[in-house]
Protein backbone atom coordinates (compact mmCIF):
# COMPACT_ATOMS: atom_id res chain seq x y z
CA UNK A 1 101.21 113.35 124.48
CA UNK A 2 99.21 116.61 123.47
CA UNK A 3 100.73 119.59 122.85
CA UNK A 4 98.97 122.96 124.30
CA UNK A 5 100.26 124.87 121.43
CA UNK A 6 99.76 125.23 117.43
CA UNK A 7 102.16 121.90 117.25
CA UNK A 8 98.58 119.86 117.90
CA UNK A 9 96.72 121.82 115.16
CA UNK A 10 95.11 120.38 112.09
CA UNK A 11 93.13 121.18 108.96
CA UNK A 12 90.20 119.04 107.50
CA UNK A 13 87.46 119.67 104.95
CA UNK A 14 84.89 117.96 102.69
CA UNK A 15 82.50 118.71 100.06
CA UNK A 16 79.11 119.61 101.52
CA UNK A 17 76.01 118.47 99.51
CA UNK A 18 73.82 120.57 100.88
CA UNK A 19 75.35 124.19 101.68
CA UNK A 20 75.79 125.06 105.22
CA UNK A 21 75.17 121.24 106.11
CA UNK A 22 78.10 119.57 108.29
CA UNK A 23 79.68 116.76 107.15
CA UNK A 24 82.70 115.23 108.79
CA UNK A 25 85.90 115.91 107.16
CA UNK A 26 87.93 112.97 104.97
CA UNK A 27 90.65 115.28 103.58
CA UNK A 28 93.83 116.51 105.61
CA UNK A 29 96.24 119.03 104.86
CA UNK A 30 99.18 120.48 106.15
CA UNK A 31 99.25 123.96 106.54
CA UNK A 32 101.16 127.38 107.63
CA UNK A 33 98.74 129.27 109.31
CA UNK A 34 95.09 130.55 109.40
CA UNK A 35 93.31 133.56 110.44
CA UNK A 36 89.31 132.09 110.22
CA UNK A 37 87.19 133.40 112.15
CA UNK A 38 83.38 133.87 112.88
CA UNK A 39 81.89 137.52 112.73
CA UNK A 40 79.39 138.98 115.14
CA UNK A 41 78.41 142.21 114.54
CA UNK A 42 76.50 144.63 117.28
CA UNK A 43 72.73 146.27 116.52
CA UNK A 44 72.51 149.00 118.87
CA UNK A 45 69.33 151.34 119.91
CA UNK A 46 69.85 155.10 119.28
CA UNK A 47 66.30 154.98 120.79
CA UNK A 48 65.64 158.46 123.30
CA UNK A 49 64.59 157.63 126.63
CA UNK A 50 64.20 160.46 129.77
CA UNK A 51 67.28 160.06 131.87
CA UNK A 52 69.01 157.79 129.70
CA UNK A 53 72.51 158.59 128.20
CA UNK A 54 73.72 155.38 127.85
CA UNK A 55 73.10 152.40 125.97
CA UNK A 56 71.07 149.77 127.65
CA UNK A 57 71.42 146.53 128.67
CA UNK A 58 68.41 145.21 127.12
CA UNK A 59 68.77 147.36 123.60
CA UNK A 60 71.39 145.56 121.59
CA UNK A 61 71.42 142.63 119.65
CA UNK A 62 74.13 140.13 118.85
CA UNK A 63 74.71 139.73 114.98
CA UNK A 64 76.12 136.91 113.60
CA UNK A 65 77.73 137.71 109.63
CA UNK A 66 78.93 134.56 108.66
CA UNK A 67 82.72 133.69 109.11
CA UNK A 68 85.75 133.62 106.59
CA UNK A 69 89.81 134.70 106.52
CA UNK A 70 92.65 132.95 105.03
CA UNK A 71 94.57 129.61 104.85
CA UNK A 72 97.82 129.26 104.22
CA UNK A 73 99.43 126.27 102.48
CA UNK A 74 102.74 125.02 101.10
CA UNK A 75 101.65 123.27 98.09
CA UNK A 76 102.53 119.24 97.86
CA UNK A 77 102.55 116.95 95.09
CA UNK A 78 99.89 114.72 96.51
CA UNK A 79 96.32 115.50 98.43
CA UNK A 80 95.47 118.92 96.44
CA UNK A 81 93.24 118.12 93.88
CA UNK A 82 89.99 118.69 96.26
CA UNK A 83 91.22 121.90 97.38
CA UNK A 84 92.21 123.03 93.85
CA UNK A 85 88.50 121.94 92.89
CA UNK A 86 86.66 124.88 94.88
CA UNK A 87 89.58 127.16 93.98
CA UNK A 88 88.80 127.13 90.17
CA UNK A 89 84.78 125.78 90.81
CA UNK A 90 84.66 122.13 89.33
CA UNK A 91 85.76 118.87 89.42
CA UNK A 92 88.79 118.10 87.05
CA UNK A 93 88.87 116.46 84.04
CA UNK A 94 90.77 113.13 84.73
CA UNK A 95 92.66 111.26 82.54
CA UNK A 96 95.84 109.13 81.95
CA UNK A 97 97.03 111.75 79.31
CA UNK A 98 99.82 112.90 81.36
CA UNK A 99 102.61 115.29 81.05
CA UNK A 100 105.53 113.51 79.14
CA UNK A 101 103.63 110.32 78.02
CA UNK A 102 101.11 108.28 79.15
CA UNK A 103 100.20 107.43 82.52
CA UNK A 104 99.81 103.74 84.01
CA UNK A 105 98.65 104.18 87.57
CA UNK A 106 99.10 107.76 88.49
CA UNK A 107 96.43 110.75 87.04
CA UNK A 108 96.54 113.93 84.85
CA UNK A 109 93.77 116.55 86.61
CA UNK A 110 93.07 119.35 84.73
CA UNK A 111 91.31 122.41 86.10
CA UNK A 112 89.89 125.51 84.35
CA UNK A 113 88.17 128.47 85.89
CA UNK A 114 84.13 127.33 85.98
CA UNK A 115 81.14 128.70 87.33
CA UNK A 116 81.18 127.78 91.29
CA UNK A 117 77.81 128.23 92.01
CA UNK A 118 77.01 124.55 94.03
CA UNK A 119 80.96 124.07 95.00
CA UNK A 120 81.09 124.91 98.86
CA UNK A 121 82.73 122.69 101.67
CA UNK A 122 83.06 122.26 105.34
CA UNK A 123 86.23 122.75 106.93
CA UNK A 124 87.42 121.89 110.83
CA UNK A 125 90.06 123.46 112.65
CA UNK A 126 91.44 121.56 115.29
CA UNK A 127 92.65 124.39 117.75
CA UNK A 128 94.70 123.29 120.63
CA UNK A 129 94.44 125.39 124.31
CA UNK A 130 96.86 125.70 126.72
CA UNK A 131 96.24 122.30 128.16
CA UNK A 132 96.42 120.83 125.51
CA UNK A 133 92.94 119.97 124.21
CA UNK A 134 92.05 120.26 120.80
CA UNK A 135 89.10 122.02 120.55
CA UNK A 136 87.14 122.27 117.22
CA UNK A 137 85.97 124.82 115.20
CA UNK A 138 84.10 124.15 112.12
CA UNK A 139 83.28 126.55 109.38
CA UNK A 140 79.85 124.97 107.18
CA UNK A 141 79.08 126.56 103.91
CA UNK A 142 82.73 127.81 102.61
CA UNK A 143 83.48 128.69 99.60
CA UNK A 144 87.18 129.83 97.73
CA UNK A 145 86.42 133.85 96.92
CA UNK A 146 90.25 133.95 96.13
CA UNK A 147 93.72 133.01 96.42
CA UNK A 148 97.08 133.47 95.84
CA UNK A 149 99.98 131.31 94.80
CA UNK A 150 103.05 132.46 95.91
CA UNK A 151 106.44 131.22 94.43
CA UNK A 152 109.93 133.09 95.91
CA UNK A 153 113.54 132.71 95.93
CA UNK A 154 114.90 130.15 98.48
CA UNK A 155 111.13 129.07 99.82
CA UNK A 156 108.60 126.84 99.16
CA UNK A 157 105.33 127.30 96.87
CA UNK A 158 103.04 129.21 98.95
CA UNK A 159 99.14 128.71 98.67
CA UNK A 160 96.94 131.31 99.87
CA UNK A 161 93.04 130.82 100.07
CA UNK A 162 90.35 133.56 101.13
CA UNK A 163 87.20 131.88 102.74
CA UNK A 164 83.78 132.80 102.99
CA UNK A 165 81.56 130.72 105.43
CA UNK A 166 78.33 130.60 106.23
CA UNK A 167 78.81 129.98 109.42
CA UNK A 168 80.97 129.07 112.39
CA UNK A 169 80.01 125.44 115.09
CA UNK A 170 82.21 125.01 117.81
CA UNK A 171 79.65 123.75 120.42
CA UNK A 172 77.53 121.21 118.26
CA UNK A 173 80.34 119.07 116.66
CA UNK A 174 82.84 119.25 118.58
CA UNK A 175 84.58 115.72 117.76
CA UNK A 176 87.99 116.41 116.26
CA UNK A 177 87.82 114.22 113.35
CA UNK A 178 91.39 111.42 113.07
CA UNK A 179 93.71 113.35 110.70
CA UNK A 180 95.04 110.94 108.23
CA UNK A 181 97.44 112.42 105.60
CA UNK A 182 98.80 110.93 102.21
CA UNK A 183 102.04 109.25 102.76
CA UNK A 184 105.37 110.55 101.17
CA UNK A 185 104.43 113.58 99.93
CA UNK A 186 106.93 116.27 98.84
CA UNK A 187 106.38 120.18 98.73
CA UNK A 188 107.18 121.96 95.46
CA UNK A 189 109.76 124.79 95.53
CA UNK A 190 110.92 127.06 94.00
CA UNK A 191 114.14 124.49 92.74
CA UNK A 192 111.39 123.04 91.00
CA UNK A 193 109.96 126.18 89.01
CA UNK A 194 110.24 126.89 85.43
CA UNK A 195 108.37 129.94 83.36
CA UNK A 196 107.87 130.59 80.26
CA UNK A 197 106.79 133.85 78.71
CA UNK A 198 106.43 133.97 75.02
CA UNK A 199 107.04 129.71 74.17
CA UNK A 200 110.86 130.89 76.03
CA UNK A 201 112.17 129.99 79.33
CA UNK A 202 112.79 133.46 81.39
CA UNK A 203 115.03 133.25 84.25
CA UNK A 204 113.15 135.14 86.91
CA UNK A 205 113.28 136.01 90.60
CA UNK A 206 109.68 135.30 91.99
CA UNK A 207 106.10 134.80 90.81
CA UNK A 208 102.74 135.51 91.72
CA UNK A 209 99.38 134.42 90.68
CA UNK A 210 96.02 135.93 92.11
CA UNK A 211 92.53 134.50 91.00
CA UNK A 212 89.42 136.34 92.42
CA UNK A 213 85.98 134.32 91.64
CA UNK A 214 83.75 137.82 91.68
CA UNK A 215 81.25 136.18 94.36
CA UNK A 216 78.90 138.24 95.84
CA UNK A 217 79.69 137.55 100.03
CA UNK A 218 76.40 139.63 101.44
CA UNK A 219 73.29 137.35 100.21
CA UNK A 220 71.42 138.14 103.54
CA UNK A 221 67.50 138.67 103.95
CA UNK A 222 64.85 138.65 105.84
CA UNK A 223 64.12 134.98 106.46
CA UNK A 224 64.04 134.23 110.57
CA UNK A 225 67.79 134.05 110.27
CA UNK A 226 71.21 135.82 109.68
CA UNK A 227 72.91 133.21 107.85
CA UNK A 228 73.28 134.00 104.34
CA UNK A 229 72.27 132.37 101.35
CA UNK A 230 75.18 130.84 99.21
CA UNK A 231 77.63 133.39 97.37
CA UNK A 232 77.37 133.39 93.39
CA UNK A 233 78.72 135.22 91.15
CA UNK A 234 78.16 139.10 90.49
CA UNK A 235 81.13 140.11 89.16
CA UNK A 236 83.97 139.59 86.11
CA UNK A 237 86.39 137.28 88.18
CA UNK A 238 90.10 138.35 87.50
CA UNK A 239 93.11 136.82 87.26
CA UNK A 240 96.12 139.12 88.11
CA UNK A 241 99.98 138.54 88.89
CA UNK A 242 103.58 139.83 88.90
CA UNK A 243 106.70 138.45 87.47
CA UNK A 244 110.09 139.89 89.22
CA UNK A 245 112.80 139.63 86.70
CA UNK A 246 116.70 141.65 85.97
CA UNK A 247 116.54 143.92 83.18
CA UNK A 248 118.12 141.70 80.61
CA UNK A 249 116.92 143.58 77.60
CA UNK A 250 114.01 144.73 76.11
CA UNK A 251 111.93 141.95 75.14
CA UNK A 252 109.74 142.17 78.33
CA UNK A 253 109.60 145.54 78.59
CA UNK A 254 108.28 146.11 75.03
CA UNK A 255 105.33 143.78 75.63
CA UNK A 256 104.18 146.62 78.38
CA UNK A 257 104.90 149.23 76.31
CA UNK A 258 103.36 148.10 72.74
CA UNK A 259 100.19 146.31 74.58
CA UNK A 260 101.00 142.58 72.91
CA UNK A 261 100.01 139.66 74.24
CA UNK A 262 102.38 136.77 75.32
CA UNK A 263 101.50 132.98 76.44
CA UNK A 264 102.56 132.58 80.17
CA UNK A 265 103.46 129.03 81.53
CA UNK A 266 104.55 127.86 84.91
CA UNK A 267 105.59 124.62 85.59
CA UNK A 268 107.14 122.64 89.02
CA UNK A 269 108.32 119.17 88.64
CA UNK A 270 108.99 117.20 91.43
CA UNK A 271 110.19 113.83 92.32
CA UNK A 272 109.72 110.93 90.18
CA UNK A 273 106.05 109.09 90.15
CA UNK A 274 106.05 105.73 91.95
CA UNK A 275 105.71 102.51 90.09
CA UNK A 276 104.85 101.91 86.96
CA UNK A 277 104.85 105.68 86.33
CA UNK A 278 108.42 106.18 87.46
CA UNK A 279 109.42 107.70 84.51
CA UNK A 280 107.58 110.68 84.91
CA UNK A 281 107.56 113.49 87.31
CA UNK A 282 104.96 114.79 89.93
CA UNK A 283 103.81 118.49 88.34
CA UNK A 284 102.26 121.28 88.22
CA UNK A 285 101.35 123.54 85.40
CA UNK A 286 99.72 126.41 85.23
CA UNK A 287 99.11 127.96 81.42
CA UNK A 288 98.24 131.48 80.53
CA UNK A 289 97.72 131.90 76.99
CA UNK A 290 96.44 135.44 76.56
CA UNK A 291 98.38 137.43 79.20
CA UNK A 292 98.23 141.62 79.08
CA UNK A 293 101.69 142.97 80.48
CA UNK A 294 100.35 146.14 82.81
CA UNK A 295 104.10 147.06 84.19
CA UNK A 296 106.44 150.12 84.40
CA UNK A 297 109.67 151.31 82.77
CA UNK A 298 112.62 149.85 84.62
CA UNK A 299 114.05 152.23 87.24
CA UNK A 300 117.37 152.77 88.14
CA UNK A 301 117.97 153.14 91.75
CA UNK A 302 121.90 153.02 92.73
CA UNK A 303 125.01 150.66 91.48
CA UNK A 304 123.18 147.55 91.78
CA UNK A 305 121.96 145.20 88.59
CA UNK A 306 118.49 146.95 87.33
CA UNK A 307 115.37 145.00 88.00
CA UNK A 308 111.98 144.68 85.91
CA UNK A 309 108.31 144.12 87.82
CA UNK A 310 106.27 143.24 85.45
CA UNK A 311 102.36 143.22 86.59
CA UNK A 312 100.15 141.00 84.56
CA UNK A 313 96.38 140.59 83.86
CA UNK A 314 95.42 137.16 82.25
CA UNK A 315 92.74 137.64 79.47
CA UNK A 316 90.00 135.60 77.43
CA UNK A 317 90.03 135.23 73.91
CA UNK A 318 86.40 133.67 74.36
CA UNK A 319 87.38 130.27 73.88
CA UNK A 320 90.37 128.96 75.69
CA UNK A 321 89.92 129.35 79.06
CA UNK A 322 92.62 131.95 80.56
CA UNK A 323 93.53 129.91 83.01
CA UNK A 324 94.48 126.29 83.46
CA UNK A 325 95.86 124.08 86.43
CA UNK A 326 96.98 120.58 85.86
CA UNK A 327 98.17 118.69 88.63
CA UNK A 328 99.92 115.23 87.56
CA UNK A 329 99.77 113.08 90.38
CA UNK A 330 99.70 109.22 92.40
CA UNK A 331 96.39 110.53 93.54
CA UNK A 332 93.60 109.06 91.99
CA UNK A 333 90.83 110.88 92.63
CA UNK A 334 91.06 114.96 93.57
């Protein structure tokens, strides 16, 4: 029976080949929340007219700026690859190599930061009313500027992605498309979560992990059209964070304060793989090797145990990449 509420909702997307071009969506995800949305900005006359001191009916113009906002996610151990593909800009490399031995069935995807100039999507939003239709919104031409993983105390692993559309169709395709979703999957949380600062584990309190792609969102000219051409790159991309620790001792706190540099790994491992593979674990790893501590001095602020933030900015040495996401999975293709 169909729900008139955000119970009914669902999230789709596929890679476009051509950007801006439709395609149906073949990939389902769960997710939290969204604020996408299409932009339509207003072109008034300032035009002087005798006996006019208002604006006129007939001297504005409606104009359309693309769409974009956020998704939110919790992250599972199965179905992410194609979404972690336009976060970093390229396909993974795939392989059997896995994390803990080798891999029968199940597959080791390994993601670095690349250029992500051709990487763009469609997405569909299937938006319930009142009465319980679902009607559909799709979003043609999108592209990952940024997100955010998230990982707290006592929740789940949080995925946030910032999209940029070209533009919004709710009145062209307007079929729904059948959500079908990988079966048995399991969220990661933060149980699961292990870093590593420095080759050591670190007991800490919550992590974060922002990666901006440095696109350039405002490619719009004078071509019979407002839709813009597709964002590229026009900036250094940047990959910030902050670890939330106690103030154990001063280990951490000397890396901010003598400007070294420290390796940075994070690592959830689920449930076991099924099969063949059972002897290893669903993960995911994300490895930092040149990370610049940017923090403060600890503070203290009444009788409670002292607490360390410790802001981070992940470097390039110029040849291993700064950033890399490996996602060991039963999926076999991202």
């Amino acid at each position: 029976m169909p729900t008139g509420s955000g119970l009914s909702s669902q999230f789709g997307m596929i890679t476009e080949v051509t950007y801006g071009t439709w395609l149906a969506p073949t990939r389902f995800l769960e997710y939290n929340s969204e604020t996408v949305g299409l932009t339509v900005e207003r072109i008034n006359s300032s035009a002087l007219r005798a006996g006019n001191r208002f604006l006129r009916t007939d001297r504005w113009a409606a104009n359309r700026k693309g769409a974009g906002g956020d998704y939110s996610f919790d992250v599972q151990n199965k179905g992410f690859g194609l979404l972690f593909q336009h976060m970093l800009g390229a396909a993974p490399t795939i392989d059997t190599t896995g994390i803990g031995g080798t891999l029968t069935t199940a597959k080791h995807m390994t993601f670095v930061p690349t250029d992500p100039t051709g990487m763009f999507f469609t997405s569909q939003l299937g938006v319930p009313d009142t009465g319980g239709t679902v009607r559909c919104s799709n979003y043609m031409g999108c592209k990952v500027a940024s997100w955010t993983l998230n990982q707290a105390l006592d929740a789940f692993l949080e995925l946030k992605c910032t999209i940029d559309a070209q533009d919004e169709d709710t009145t062209v395709h307007t079929t729904v498309a059948s959500a079908s979703y990988a079966a048995t999957t399991t969220n990661f949380d933060y149980s699961m979560c292990v870093v590593n600062i420095g080759g050591s584990p670190v007991p800490v309190e919550s992590f974060d992990l922002t990666y901006d792609a440095g696109l350039d969102l405002t490619r719009y000219f004078l071509q019979g059209s407002t839709l813009k051409k597709e964002p590229l790159p026009n900036a250094f991309g940047s990959i910030t964070g902050t670890i939330g620790m106690e103030f154990t001792d001063l280990t951490q706190y000397a890396r901010f304060r003598d400007g070294t540099l420290a390796p940075v790994t994070v690592q959830w491992t689920g449930p076991a793989l099924p099969g063949a593979d059972s002897a290893f674990k669903f993960i995911l790893k994300l490895t930092l090797p040149q990370v610049r501590f940017d923090g403060t001095s600890p503070d203290v602020s009444g009788p409670d145990l002292v607490h360390l933030s410790a802001p981070f900015t992940a470097t390039w040495d110029g040849t291993v990449a700064p950033l890399t996401l490996e996602y060991q999975t039963s999926d076999t293709t991202p």
